[in-house]
C-alpha atoms as a PDB file:
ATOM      1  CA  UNK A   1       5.593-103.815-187.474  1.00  0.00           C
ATOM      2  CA  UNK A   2       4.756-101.644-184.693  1.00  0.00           C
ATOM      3  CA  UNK A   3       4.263 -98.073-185.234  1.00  0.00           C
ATOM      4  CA  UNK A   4       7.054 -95.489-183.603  1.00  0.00           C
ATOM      5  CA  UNK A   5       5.259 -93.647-180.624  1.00  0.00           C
ATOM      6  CA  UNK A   6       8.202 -90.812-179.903  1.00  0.00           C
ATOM      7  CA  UNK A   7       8.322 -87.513-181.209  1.00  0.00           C
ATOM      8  CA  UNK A   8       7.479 -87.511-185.368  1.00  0.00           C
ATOM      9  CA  UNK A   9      11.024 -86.174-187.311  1.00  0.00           C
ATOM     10  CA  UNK A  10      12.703 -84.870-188.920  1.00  0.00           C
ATOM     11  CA  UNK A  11      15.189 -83.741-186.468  1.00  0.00           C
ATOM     12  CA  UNK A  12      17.482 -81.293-186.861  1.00  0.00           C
ATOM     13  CA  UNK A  13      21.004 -80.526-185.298  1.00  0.00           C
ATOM     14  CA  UNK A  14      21.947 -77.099-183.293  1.00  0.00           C
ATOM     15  CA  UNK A  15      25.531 -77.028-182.591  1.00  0.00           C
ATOM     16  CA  UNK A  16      26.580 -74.736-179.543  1.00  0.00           C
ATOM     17  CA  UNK A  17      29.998 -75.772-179.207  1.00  0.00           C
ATOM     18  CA  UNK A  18      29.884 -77.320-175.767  1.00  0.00           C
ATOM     19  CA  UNK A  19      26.661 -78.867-176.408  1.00  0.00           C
ATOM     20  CA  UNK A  20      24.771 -79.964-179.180  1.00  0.00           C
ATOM     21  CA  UNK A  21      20.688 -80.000-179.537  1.00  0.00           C
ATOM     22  CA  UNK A  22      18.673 -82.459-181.570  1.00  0.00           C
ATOM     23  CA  UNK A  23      15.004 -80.437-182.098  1.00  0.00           C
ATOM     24  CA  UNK A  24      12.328 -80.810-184.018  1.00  0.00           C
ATOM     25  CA  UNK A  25       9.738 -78.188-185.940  1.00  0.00           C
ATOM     26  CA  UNK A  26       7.001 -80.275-184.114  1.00  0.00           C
ATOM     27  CA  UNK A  27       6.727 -78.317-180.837  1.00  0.00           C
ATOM     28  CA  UNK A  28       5.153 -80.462-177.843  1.00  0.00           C
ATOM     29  CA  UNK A  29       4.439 -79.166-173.801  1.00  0.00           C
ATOM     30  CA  UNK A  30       7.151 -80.002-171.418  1.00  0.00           C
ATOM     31  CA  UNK A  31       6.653 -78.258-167.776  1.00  0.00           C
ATOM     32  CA  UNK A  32       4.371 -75.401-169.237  1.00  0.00           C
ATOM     33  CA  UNK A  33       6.207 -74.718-171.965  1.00  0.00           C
ATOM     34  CA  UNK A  34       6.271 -75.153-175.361  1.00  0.00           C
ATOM     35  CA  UNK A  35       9.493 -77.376-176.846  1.00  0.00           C
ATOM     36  CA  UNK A  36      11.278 -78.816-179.943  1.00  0.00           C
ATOM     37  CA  UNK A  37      14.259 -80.292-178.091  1.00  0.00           C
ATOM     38  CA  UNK A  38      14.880 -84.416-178.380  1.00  0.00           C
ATOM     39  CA  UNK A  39      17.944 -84.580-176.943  1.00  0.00           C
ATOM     40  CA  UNK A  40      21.089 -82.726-175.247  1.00  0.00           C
ATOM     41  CA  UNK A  41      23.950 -83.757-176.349  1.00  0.00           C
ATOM     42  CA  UNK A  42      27.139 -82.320-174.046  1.00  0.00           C
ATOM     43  CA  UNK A  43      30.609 -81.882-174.941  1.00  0.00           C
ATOM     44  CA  UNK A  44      33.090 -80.198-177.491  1.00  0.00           C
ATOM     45  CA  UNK A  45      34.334 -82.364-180.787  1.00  0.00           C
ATOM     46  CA  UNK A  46      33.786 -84.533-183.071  1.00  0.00           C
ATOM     47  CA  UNK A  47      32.403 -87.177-181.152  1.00  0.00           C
ATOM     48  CA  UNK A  48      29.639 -85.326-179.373  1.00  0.00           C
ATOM     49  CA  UNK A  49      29.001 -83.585-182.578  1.00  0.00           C
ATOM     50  CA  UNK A  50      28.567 -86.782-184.851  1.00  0.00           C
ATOM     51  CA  UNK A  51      26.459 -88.742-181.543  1.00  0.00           C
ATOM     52  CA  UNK A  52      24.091 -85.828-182.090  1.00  0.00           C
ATOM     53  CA  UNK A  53      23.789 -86.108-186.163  1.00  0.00           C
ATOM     54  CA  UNK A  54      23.127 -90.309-185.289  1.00  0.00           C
ATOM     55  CA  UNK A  55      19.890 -89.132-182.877  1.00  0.00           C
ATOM     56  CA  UNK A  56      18.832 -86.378-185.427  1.00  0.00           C
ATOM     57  CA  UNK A  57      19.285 -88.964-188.304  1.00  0.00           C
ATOM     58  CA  UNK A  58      16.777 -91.770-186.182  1.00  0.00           C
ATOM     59  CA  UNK A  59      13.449 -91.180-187.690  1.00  0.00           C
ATOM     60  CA  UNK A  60      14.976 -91.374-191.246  1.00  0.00           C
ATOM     61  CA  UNK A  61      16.674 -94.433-190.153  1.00  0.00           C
ATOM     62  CA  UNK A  62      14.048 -95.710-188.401  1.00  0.00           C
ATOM     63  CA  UNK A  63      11.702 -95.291-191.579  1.00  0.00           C
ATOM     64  CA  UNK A  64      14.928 -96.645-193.953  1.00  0.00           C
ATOM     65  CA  UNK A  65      14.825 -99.599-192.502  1.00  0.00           C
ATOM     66  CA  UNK A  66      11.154-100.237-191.965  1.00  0.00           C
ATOM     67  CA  UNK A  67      10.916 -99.279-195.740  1.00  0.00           C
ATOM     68  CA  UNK A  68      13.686-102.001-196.713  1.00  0.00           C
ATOM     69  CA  UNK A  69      11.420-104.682-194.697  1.00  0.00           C
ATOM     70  CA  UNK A  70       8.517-103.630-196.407  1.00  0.00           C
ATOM     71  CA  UNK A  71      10.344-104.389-199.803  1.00  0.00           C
ATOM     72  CA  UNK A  72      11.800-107.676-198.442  1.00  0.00           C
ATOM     73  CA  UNK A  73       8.390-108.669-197.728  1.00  0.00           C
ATOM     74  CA  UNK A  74       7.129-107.954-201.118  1.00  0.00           C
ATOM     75  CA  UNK A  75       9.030-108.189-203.597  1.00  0.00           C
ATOM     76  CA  UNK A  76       8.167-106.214-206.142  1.00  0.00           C
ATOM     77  CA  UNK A  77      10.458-104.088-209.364  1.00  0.00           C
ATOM     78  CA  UNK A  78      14.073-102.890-209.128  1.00  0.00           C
ATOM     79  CA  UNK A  79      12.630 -99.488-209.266  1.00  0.00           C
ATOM     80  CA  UNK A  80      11.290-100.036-205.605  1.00  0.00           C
ATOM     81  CA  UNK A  81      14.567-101.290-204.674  1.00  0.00           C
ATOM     82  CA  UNK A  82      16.163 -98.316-205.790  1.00  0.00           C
ATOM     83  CA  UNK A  83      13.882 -95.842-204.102  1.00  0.00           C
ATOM     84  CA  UNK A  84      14.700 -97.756-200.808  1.00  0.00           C
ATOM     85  CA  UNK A  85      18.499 -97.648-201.905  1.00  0.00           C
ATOM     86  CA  UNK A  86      18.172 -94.081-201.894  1.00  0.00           C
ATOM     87  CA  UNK A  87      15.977 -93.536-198.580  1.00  0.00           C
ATOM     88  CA  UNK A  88      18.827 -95.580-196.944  1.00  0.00           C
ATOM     89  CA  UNK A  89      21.675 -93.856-197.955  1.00  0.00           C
ATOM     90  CA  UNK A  90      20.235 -89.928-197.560  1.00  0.00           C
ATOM     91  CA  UNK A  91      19.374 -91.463-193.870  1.00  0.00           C
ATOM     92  CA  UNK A  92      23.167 -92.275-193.818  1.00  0.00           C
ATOM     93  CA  UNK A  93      24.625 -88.912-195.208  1.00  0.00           C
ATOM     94  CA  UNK A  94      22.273 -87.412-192.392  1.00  0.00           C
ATOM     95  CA  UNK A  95      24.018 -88.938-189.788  1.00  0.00           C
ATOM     96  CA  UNK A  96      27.321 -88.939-190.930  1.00  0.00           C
ATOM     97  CA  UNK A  97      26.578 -85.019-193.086  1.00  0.00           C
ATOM     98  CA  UNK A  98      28.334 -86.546-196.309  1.00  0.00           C
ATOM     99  CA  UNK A  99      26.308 -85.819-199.455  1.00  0.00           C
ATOM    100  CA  UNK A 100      24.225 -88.674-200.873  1.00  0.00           C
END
């Protein structure tokens, strides 16, 4: 599998209102500065709130479902099955803010 080569999560929302943030702790140099932000994402509602809670929620599903392949791959005990179960679906109450 290849290895991901963007910025290393976990990301976090910050929800202005009219625009939403996706940012990270990890803090990286963008035009002399020093920066958290992913992503911008603009607008007021639902929608643009939940579009920004999918990108924050992308490393975790990202690792999810390399995780599940990983399993796949080798089978191995139920107890590694259910670890996986339960990456997945804490990557999916991230993006979607239910509780796991």
């Amino acid at each position: 599998m290849s290895e991901f080569k963007g910025t290393p999560g976990p990301w976090g929302v910050v929800d202005l209102g009219d625009a939403h943030f996706v940012e990270t702790n990890h803090r990286y140099a963008v035009s002399g500065g020093l920066c958290g932000r992913v992503a911008k994402v603009e607008g007021m509602g639902d929608e643009y709130l939940a579009n920004a809670r999918l990108i924050a929620a992308a490393p975790e599903l990202l690792a999810a479902c390399q995780a599940m392949i990983r399993r796949i791959d080798n089978v191995g005990d139920d107890q590694d099955l259910m670890a996986v179960r339960k990456q997945m679906k804490d990557a999916i109450a991230k993006a979607t803010e239910a509780k796991s």
